[in-house]
Protein backbone atom coordinates (compact mmCIF):
# COMPACT_ATOMS: atom_id res chain seq x y z
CA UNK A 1 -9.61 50.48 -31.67
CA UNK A 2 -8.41 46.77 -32.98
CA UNK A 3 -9.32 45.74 -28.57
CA UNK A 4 -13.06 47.02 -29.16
CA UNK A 5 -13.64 45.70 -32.91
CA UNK A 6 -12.26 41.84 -30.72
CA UNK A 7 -14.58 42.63 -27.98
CA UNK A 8 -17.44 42.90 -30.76
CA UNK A 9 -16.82 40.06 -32.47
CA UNK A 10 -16.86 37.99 -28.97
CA UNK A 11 -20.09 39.30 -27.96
CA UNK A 12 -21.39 38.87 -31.26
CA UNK A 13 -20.65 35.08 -31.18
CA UNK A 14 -21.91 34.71 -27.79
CA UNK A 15 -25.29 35.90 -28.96
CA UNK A 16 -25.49 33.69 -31.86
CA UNK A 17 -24.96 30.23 -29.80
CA UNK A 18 -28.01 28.24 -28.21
CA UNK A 19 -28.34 29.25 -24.59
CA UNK A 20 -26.65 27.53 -21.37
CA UNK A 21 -28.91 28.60 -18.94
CA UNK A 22 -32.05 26.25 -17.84
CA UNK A 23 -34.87 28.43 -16.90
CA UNK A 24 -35.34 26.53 -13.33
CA UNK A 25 -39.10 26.66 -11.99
CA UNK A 26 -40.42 26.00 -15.84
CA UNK A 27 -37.26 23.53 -17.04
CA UNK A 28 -35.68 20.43 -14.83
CA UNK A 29 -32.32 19.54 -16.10
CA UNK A 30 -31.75 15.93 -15.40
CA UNK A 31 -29.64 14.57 -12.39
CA UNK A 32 -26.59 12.69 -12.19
CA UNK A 33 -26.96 9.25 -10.51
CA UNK A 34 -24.01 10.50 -7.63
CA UNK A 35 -26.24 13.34 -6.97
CA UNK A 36 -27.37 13.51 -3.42
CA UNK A 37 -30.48 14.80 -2.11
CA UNK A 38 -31.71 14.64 1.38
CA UNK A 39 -32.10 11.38 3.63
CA UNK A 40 -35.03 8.75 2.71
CA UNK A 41 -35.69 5.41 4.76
CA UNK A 42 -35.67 1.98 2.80
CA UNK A 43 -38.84 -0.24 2.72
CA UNK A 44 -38.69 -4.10 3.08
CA UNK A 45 -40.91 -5.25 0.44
CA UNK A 46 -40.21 -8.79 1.28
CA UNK A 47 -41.98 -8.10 4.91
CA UNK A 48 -43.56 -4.96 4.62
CA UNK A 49 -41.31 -2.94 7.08
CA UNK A 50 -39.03 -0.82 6.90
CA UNK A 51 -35.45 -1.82 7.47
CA UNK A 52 -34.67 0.63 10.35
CA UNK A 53 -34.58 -1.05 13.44
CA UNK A 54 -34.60 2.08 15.89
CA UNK A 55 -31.03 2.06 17.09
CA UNK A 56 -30.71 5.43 16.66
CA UNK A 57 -27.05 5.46 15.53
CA UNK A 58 -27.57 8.00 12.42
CA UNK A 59 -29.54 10.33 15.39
CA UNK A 60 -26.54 10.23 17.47
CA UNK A 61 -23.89 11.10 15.06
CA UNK A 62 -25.37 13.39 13.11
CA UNK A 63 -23.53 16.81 13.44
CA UNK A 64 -26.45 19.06 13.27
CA UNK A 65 -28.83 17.08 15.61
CA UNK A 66 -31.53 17.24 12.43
CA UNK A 67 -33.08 13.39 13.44
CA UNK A 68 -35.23 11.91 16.11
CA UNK A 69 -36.57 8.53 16.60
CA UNK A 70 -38.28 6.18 18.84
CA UNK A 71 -38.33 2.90 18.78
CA UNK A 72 -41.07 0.23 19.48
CA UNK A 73 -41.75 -3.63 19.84
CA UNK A 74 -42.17 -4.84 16.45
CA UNK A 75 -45.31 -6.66 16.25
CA UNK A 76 -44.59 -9.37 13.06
CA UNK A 77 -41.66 -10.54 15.25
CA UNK A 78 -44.05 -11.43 17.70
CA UNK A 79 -45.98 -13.39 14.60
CA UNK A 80 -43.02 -14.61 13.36
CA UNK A 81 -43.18 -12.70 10.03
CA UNK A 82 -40.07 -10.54 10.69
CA UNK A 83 -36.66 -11.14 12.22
CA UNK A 84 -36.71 -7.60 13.55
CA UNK A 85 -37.04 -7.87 17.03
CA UNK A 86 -37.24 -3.62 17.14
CA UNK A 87 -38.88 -1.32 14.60
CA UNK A 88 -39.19 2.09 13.97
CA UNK A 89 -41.98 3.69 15.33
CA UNK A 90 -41.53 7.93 15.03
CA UNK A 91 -38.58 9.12 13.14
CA UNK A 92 -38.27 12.85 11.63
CA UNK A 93 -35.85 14.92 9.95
CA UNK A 94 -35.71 18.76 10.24
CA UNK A 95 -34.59 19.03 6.27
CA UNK A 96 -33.35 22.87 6.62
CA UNK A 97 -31.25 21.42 9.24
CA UNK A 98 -29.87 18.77 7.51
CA UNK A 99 -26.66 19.51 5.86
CA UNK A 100 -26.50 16.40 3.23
CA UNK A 101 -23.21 15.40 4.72
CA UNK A 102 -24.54 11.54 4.34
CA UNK A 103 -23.04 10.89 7.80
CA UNK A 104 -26.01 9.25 8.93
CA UNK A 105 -26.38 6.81 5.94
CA UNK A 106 -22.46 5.79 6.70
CA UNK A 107 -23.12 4.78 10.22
CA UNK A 108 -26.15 2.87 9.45
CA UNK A 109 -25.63 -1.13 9.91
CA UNK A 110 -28.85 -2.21 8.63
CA UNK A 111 -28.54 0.11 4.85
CA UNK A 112 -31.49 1.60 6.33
CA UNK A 113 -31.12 5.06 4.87
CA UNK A 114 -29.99 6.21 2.00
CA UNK A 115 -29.29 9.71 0.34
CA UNK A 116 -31.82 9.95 -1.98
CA UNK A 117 -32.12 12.11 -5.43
CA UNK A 118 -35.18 14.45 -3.60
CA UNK A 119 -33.47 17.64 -3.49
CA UNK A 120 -36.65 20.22 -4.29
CA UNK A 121 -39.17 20.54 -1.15
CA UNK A 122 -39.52 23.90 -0.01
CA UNK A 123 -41.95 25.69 1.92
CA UNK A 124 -42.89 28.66 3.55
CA UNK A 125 -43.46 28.16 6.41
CA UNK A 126 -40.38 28.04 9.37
CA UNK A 127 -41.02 24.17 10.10
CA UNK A 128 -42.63 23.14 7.15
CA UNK A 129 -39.37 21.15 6.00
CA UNK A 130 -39.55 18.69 8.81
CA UNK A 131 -40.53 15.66 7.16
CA UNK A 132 -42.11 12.58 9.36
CA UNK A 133 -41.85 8.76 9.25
CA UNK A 134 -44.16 8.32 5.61
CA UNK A 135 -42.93 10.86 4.33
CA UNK A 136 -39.06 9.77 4.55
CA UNK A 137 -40.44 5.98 3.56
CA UNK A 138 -42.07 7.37 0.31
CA UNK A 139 -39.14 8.86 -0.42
CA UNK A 140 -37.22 5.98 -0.01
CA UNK A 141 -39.51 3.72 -2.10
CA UNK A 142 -39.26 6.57 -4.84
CA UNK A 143 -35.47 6.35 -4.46
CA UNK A 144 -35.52 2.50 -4.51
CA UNK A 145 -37.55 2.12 -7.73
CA UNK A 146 -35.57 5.12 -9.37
CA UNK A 147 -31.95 3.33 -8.55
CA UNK A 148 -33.23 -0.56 -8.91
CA UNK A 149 -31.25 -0.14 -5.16
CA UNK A 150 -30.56 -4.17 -3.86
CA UNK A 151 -31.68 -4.75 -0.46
CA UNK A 152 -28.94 -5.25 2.09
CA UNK A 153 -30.12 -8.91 2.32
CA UNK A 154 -29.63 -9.84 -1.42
CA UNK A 155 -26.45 -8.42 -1.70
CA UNK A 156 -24.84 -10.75 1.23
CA UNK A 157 -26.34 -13.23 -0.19
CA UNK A 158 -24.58 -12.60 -3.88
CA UNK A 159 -21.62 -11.65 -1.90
CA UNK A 160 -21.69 -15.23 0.11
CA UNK A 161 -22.47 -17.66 -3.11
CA UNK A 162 -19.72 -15.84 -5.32
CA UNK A 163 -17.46 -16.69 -2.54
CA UNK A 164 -18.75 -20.40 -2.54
CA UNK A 165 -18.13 -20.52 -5.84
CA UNK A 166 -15.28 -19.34 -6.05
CA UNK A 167 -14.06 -21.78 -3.24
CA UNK A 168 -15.83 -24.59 -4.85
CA UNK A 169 -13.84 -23.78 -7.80
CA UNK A 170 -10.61 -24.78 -6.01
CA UNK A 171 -8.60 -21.25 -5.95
CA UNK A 172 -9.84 -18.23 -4.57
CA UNK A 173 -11.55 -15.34 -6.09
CA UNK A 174 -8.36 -13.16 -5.89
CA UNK A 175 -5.98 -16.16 -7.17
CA UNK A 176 -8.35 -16.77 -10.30
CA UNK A 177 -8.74 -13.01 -11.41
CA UNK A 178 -4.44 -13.23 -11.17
CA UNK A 179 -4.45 -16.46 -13.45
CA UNK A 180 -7.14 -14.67 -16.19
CA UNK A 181 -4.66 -11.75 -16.03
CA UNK A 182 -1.70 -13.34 -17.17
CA UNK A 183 -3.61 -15.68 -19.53
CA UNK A 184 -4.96 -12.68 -21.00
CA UNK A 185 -0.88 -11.21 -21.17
CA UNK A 186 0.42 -14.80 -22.50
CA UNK A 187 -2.44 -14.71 -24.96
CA UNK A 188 -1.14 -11.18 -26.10
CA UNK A 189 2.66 -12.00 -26.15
């Protein structure tokens, strides 16, 4: 008897709290920033390209063979505009392939793709989730302008002049963080 008066009183409290449920379709909970969604391609705003080069590394080792790509002659290297010599020119991903294993963004030398926070495209159709070369480069801008991502090209550079710096200074980087350390435990003692 005292078992179902506690069983009661727990559903009774249940019902009385504000629900935990989102009601999906109608209500969006918001994302964490480590949440991964499916595979974009970056944009070079700088050139107006896109930072794949066609070398076809992410096609090659991904494990469910969800990617193809071609690659062409990139014209504005031929103007001198770009220091891409090759260029994307076709590039698709089968999406209900692709397993979000971010094997492909790994293996990429030129931070060309990225995992991206699009994780709702459906469709009803069997190959309506294959998703072609603007489509992955909207995505990507989207991603971009959502993250404030730094291009590949800004970050060496950051990476290169905190290093001058930091050799200019006289000791390196490593050597000064160890001498604020123990200022910071003399300063304490």
């Amino acid at each position: 008897m005292f078992n179902a008066l506690k069983g009661m009183l727990v559903t009774l409290s249940t019902t009385l709290r504000k629900p935990v449920t989102a009601q999906y379709p109608k209500q969006h909970l918001p994302l964490q920033e480590r949440q991964w969604g499916f595979p974009a391609l970056t944009w070079d705003g700088e050139v107006g390209e896109p930072y794949c080069v066609g070398c076809m590394v992410c096609v090659r080792m991904c494990p469910t063979q969800c990617m193809s790509g071609t690659m062409i002659d990139n014209p504005k290297h031929a103007e001198g505009e770009s220091t891409r010599r090759k260029i994307i020119g076709d590039f698709e991903i089968n999406l209900g392939r692709c397993i979000l294993c971010g094997i492909c963004v790994e293996v990429c030398n030129f931070d060309a793709i990225e995992m991206s926070h699009e994780h709702e495209i459906s469709h009803y159709a069997r190959n309506g989730r294959r998703v072609d070369l603007p489509m992955l480069l909207d995505m990507g801008v989207k991603y971009q302008q959502e993250s404030n991502w730094i291009p590949p090209t800004k970050k060496k550079a950051a990476v290169a002049a905190a290093a001058k710096a930091a050799a200019e200074g006289g000791a390196p980087a490593a050597e000064a963080e160890a001498g604020e350390d123990t200022a910071e435990k003399e300063s304490e003692a």
